[in-house]
N, C-alpha and C. Protein backbone atom coordinates (compact mmCIF):
# COMPACT_ATOMS: atom_id res chain seq x y z
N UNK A 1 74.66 102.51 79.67
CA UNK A 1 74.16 101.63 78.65
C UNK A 1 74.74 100.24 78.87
N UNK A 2 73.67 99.01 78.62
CA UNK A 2 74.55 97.88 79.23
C UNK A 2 74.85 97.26 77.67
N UNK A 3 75.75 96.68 77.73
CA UNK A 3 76.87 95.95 76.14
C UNK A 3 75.78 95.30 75.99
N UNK A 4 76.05 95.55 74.62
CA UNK A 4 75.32 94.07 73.26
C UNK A 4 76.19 93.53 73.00
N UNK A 5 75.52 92.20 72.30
CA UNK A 5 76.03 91.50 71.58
C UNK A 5 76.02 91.76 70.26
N UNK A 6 76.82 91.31 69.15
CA UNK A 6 76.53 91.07 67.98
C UNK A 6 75.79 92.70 67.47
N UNK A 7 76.87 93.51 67.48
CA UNK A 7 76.33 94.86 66.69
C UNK A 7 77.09 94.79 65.89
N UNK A 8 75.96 95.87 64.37
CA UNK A 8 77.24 96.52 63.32
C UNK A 8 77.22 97.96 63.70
N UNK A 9 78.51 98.71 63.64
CA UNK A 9 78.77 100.09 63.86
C UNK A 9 79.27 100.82 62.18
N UNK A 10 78.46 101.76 61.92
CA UNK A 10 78.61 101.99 60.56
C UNK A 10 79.11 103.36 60.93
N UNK A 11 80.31 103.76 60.76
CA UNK A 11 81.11 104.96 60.78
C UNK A 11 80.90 105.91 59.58
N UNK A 12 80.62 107.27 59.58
CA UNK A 12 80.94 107.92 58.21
C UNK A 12 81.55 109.35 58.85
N UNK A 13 82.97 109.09 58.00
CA UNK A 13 84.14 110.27 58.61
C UNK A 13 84.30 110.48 60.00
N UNK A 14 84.66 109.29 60.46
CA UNK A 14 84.81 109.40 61.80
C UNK A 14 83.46 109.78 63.09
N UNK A 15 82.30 109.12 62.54
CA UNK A 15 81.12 109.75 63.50
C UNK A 15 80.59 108.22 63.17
N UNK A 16 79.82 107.99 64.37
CA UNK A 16 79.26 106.86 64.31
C UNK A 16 77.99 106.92 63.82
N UNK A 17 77.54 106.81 62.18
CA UNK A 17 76.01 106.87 61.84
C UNK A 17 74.92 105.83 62.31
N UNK A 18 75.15 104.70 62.45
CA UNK A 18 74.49 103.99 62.85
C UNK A 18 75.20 102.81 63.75
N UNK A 19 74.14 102.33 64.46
CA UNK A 19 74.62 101.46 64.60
C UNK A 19 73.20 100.25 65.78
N UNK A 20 73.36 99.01 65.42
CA UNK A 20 72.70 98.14 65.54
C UNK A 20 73.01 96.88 65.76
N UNK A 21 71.83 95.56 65.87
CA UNK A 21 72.10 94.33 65.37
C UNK A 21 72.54 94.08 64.53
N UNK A 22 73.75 93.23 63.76
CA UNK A 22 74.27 92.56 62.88
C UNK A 22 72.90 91.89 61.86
N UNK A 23 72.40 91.42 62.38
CA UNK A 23 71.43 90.85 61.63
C UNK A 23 70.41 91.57 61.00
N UNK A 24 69.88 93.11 61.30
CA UNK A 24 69.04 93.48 60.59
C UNK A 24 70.06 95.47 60.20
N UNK A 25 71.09 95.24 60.20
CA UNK A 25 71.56 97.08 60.06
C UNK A 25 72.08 96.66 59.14
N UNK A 26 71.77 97.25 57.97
CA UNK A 26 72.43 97.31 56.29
C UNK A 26 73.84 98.02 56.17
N UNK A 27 74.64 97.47 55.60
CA UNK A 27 76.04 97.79 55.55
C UNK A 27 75.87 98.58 54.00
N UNK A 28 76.29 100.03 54.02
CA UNK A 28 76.62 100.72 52.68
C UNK A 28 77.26 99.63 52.08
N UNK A 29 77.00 99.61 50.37
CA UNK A 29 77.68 99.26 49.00
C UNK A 29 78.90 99.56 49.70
N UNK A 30 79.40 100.52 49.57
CA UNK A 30 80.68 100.90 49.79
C UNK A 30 81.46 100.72 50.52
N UNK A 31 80.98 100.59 51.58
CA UNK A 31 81.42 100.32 53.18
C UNK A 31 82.94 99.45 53.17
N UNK A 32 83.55 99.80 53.56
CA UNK A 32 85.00 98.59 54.18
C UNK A 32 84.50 97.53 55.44
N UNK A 33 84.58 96.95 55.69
CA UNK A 33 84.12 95.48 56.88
C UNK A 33 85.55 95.66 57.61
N UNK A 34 84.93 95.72 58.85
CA UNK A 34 86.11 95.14 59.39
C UNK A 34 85.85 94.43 60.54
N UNK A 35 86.14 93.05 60.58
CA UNK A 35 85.69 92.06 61.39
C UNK A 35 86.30 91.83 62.99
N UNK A 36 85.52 92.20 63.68
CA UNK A 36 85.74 92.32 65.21
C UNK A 36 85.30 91.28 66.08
N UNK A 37 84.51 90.41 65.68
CA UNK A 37 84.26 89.36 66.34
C UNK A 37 85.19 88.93 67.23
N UNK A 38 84.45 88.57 68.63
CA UNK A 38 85.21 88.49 69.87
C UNK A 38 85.53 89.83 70.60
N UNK A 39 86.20 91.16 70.12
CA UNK A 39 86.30 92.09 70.45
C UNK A 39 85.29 92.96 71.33
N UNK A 40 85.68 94.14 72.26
CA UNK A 40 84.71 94.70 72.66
C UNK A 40 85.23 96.05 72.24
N UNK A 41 84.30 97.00 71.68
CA UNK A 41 84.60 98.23 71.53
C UNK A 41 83.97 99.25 71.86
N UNK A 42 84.73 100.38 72.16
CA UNK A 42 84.43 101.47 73.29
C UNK A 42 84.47 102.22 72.43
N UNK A 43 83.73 103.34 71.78
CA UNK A 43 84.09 104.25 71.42
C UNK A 43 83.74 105.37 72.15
N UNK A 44 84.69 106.69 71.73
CA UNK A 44 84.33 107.80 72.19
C UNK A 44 84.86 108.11 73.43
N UNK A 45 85.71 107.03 73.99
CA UNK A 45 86.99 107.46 75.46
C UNK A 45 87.89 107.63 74.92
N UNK A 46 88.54 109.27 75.42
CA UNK A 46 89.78 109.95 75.30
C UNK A 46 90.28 109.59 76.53
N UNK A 47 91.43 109.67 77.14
CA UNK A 47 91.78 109.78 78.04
C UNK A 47 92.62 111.01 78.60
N UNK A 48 92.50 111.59 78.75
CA UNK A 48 92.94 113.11 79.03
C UNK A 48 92.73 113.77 80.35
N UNK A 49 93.02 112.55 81.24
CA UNK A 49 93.50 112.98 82.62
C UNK A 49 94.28 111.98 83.26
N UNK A 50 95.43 112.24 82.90
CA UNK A 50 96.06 110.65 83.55
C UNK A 50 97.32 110.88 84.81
N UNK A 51 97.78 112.02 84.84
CA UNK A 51 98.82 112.49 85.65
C UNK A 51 99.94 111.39 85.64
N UNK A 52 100.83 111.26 84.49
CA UNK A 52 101.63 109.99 84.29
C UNK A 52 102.59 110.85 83.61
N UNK A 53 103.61 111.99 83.76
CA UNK A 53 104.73 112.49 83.07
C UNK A 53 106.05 112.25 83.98
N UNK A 54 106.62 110.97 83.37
CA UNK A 54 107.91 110.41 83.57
C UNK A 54 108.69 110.69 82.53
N UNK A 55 109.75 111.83 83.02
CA UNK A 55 110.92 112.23 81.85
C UNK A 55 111.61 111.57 81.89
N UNK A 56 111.86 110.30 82.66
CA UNK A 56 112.87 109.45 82.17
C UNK A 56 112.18 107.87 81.94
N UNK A 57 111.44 108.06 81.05
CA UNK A 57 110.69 106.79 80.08
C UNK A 57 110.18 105.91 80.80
N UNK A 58 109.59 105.73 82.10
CA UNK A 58 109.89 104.67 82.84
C UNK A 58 107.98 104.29 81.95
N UNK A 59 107.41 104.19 81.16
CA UNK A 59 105.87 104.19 80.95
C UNK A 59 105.92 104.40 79.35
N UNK A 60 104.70 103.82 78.79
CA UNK A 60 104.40 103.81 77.48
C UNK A 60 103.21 105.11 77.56
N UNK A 61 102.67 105.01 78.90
CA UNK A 61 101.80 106.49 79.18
C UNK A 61 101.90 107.69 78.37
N UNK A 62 100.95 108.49 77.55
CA UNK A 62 101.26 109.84 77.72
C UNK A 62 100.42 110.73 78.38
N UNK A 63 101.11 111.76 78.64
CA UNK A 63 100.32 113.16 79.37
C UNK A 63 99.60 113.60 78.35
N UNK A 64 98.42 114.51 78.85
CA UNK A 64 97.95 115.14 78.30
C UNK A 64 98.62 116.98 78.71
N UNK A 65 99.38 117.01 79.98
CA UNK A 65 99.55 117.87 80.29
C UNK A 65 101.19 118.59 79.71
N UNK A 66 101.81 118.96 80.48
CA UNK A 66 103.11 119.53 80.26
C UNK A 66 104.30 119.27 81.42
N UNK A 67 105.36 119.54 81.20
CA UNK A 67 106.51 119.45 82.33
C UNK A 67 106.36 120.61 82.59
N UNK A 68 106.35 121.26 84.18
CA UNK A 68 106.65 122.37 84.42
C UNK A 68 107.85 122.57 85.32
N UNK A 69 108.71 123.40 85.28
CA UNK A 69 109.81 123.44 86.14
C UNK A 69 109.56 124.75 87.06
């Protein structure tokens, strides 16, 4: 999919219900705003293959895996 510009992403419980142009996708009454302009957002990447387990801190990295001895 190639990036847009200028979308609204309307979340409900963590699932993305809609989402569109800013200019014509209706924001729920209720809705919270949260203004991203400039930002680019990715949703839906986990990262859960990274092979990065340093037991002595050298990384802000985490594993998804385990230490094995």
């Amino acid at each position: 999919m190639e990036p847009r510009e200028d979308q609204t992403i309307i979340l409900d419980h963590g699932t993305i219900a809609v989402m569109g142009p800013s200019a014509t996708t209706v924001e729920p009454a209720a809705a919270r705003a949260i203004d991203l302009a400039g930002s680019t957002v990715t949703p839906g990447l986990v990262g859960m293959h990274e092979h990065l387990f340093y037991p002595w801190g050298v990384t802000s990295g985490r594993t998804a895996g385990s230490l094995e001895y």
